[in-house]
C-alpha atoms as a PDB file:
ATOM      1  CA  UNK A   1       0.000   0.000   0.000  1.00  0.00           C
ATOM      2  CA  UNK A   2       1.009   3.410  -0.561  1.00  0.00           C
ATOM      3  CA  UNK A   3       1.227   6.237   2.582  1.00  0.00           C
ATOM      4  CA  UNK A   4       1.729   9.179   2.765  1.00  0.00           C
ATOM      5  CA  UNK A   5       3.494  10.643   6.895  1.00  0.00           C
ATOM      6  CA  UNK A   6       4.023  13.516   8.016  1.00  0.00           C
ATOM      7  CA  UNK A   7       5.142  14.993  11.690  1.00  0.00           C
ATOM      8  CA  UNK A   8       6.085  17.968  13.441  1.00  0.00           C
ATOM      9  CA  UNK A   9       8.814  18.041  16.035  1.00  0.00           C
ATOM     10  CA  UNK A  10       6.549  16.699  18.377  1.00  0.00           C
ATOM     11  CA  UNK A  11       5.781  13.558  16.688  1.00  0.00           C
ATOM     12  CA  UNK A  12       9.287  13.042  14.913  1.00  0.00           C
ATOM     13  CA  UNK A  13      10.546   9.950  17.164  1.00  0.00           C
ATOM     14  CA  UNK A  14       6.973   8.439  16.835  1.00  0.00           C
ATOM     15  CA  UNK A  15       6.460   9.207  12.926  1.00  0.00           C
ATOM     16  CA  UNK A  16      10.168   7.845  12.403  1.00  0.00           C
ATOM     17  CA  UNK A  17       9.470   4.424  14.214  1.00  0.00           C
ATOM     18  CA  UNK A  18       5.757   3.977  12.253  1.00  0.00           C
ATOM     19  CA  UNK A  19       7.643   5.019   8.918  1.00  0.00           C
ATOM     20  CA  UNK A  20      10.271   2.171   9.531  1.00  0.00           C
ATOM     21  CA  UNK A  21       7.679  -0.033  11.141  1.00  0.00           C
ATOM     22  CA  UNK A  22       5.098  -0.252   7.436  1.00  0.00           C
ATOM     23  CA  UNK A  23       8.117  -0.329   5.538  1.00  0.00           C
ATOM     24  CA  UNK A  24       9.550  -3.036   7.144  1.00  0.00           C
ATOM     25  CA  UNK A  25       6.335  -4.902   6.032  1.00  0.00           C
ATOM     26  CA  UNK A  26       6.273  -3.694   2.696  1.00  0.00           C
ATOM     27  CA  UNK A  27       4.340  -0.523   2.421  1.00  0.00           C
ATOM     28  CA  UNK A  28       5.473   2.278   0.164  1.00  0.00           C
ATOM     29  CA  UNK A  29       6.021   5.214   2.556  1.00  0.00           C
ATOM     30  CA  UNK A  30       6.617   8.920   1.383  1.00  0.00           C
ATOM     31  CA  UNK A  31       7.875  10.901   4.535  1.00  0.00           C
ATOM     32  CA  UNK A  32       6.863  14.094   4.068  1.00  0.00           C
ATOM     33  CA  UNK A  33       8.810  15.081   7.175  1.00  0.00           C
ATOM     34  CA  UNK A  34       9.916  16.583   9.863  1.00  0.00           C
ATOM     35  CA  UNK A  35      13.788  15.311   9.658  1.00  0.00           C
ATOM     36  CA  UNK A  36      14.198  15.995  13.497  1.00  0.00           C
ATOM     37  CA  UNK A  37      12.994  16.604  16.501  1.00  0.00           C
ATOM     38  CA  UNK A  38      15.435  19.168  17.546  1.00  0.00           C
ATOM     39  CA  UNK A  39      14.087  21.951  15.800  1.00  0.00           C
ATOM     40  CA  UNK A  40      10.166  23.563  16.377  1.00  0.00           C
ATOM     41  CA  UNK A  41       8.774  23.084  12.935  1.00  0.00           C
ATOM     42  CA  UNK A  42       4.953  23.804  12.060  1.00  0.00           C
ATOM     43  CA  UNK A  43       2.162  20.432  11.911  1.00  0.00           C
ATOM     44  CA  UNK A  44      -0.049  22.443   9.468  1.00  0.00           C
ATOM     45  CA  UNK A  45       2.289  22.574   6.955  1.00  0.00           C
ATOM     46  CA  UNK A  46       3.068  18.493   7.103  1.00  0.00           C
ATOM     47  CA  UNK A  47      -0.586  17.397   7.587  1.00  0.00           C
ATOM     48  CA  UNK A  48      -0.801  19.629   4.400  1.00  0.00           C
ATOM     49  CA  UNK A  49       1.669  17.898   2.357  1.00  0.00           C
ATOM     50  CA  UNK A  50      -0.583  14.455   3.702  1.00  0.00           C
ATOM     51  CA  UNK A  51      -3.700  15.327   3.612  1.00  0.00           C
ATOM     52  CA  UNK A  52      -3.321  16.297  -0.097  1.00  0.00           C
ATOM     53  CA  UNK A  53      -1.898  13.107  -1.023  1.00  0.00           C
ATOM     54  CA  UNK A  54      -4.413  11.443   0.092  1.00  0.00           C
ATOM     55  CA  UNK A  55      -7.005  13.491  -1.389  1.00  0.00           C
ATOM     56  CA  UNK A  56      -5.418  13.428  -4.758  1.00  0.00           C
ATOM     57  CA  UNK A  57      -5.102   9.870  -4.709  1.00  0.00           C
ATOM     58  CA  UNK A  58      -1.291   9.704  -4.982  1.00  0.00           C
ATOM     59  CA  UNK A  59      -1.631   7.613  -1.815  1.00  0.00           C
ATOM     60  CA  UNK A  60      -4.176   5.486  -0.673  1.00  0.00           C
ATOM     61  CA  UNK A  61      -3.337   6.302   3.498  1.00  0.00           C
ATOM     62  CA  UNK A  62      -2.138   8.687   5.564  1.00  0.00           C
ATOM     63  CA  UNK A  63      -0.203   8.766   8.824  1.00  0.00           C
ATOM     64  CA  UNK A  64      -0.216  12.038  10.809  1.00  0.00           C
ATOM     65  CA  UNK A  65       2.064  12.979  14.427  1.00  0.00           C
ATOM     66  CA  UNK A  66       1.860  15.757  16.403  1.00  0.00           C
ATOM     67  CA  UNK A  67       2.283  16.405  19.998  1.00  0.00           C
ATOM     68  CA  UNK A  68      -1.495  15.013  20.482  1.00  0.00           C
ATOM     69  CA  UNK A  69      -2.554  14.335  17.089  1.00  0.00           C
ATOM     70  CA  UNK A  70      -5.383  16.609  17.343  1.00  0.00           C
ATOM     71  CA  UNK A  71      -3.992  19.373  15.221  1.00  0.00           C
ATOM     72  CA  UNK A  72      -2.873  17.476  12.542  1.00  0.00           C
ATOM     73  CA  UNK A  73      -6.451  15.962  12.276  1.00  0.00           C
ATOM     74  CA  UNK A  74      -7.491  19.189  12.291  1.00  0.00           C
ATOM     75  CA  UNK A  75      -6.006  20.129   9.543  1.00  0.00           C
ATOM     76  CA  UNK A  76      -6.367  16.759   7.814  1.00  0.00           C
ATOM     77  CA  UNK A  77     -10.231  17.154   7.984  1.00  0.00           C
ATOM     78  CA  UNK A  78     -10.606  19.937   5.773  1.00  0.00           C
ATOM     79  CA  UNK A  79      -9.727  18.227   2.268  1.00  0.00           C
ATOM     80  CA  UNK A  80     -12.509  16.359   0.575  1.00  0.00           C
ATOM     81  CA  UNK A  81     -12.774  12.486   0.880  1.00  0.00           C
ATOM     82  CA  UNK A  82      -9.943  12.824   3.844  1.00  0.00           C
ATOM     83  CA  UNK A  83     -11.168  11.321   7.146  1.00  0.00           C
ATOM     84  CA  UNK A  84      -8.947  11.634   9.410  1.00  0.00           C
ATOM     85  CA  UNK A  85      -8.873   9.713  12.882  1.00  0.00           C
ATOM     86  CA  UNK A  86      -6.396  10.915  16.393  1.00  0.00           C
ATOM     87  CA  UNK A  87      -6.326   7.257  17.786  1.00  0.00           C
ATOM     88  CA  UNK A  88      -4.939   6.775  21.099  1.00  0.00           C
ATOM     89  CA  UNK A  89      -6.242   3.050  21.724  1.00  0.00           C
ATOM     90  CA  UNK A  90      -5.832   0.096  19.218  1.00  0.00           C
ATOM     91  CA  UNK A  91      -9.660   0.001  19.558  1.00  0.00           C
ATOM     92  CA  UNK A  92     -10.202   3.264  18.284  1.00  0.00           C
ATOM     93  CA  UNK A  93      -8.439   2.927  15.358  1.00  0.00           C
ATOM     94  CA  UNK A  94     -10.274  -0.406  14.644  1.00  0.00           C
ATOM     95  CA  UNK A  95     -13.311   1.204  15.220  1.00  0.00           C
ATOM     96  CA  UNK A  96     -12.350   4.328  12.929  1.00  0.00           C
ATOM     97  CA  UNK A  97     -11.751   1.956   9.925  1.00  0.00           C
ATOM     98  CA  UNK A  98     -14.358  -0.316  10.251  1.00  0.00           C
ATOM     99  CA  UNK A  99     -16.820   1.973  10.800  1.00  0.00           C
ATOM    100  CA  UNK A 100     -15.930   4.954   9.566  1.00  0.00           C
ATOM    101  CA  UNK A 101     -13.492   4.134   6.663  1.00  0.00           C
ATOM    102  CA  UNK A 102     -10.814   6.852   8.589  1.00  0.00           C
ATOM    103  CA  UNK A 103      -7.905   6.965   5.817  1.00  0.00           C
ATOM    104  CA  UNK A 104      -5.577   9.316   7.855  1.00  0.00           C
ATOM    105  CA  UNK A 105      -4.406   7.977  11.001  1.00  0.00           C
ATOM    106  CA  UNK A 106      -3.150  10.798  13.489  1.00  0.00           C
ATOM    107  CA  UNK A 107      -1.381  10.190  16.295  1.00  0.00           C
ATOM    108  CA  UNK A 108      -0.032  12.120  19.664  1.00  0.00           C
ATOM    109  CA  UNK A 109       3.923  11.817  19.955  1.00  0.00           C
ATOM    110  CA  UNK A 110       3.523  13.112  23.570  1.00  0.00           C
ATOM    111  CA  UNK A 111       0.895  10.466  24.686  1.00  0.00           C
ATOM    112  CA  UNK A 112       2.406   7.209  23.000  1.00  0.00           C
ATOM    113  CA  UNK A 113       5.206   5.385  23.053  1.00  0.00           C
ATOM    114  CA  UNK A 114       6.299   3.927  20.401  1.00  0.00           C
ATOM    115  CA  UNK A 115       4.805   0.764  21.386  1.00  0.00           C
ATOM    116  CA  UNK A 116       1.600   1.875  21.828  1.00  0.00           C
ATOM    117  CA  UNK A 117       1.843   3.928  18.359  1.00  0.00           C
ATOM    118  CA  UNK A 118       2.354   0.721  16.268  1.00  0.00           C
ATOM    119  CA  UNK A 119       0.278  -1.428  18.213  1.00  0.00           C
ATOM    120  CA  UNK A 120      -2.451   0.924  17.137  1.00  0.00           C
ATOM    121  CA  UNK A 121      -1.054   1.296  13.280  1.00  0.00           C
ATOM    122  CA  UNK A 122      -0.701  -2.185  13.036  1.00  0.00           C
ATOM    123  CA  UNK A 123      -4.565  -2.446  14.128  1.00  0.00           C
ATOM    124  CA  UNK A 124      -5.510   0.310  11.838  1.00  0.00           C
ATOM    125  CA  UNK A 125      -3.719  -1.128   8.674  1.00  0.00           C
ATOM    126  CA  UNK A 126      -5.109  -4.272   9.167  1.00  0.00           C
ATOM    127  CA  UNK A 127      -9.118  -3.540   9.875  1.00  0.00           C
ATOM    128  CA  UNK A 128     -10.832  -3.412   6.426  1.00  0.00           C
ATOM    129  CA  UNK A 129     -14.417  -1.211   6.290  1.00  0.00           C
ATOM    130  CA  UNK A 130     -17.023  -2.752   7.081  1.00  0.00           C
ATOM    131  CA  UNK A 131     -19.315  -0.762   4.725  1.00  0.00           C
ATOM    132  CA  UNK A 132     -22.770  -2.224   4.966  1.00  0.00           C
ATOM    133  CA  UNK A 133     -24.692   0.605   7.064  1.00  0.00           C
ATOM    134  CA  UNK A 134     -21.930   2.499   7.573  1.00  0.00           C
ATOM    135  CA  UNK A 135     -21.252   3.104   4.079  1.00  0.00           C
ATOM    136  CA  UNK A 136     -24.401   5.813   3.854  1.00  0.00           C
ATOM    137  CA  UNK A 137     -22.580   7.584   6.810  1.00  0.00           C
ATOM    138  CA  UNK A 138     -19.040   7.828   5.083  1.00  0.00           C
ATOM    139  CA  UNK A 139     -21.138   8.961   2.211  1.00  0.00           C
ATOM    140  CA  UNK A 140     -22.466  12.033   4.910  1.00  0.00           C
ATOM    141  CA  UNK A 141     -19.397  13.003   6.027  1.00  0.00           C
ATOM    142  CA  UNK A 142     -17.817  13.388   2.862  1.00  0.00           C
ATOM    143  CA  UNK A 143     -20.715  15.526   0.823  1.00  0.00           C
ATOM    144  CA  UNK A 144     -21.039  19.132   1.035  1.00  0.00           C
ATOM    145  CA  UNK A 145     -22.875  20.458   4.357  1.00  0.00           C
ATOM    146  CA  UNK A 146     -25.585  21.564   2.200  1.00  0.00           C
ATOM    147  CA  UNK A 147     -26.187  18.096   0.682  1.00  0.00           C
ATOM    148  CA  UNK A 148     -27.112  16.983   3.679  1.00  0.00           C
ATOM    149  CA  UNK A 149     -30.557  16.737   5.102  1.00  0.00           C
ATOM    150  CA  UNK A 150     -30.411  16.607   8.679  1.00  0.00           C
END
């Protein structure tokens, strides 16, 4: 599969050992950066860089660190057909794929260790959509507000 990662400072160390961790399996991975963690560097700009990948199509996934992985799904969230999931439990992220079809993972480099972090991207990888009744939901989150009766 190809993925698309990104990190700020904050999430370097945990974006580095995910990176190694789905290549080491076999997964095409385009690190979009940070290249350290010693230097404050901006999330917007890398959850950017992924975000747009994935909405383009140029990768079918998306892997996301900042110091809580909340503003990187922030910013993940606002490109069409991205949905974007901070997991901070293996069953979230099952539950965000299965349910939800989440193709951005985000994760908090403050809150995990690395364990933890692929323990949950291992989970997330592997938990295919369950589609069924969900799949009018994705459908929901991914129209225009205005297409959607409520």
């Amino acid at each position: 599969m190809k993925i698309a990662a990104g990190a700020d400072h904050a999430g370097f160390a945990i974006k580095d050992a995910v990176v190694r961790h789905l290549r080491g399996q076999g997964h095409k991975v385009a690190d979009h950066g940070a290249t350290s963690a010693a230097e404050a560097v901006d999330y917007p700009r890398y959850a950017h860089e992924v975000a747009r990948a994935v909405e383009r199509g140029e990768v079918e996934r998306g892997v996301l660190v900042c110091g809580t992985g909340l503003g990187v799904c922030m910013v993940a969230n606002r490109y069409r057909g991205v949905r974007a999931a901070d997991c901070v439990t293996p069953h979230l992220a099952e539950m965000s794929r299965r349910h939800n079809d989440a193709n951005v993972l985000c994760l908090g480099g403050r809150l995990l260790s690395a364990d933890e972090a692929l323990a949950i991207a291992d989970v997330w990888m592997a938990t295919p959509f369950e589609g069924g009744r969900h799949q009018s939901r994705v459908e929901m989150i991914d129209a225009a507000p205005q297409d959607v009766t409520p």
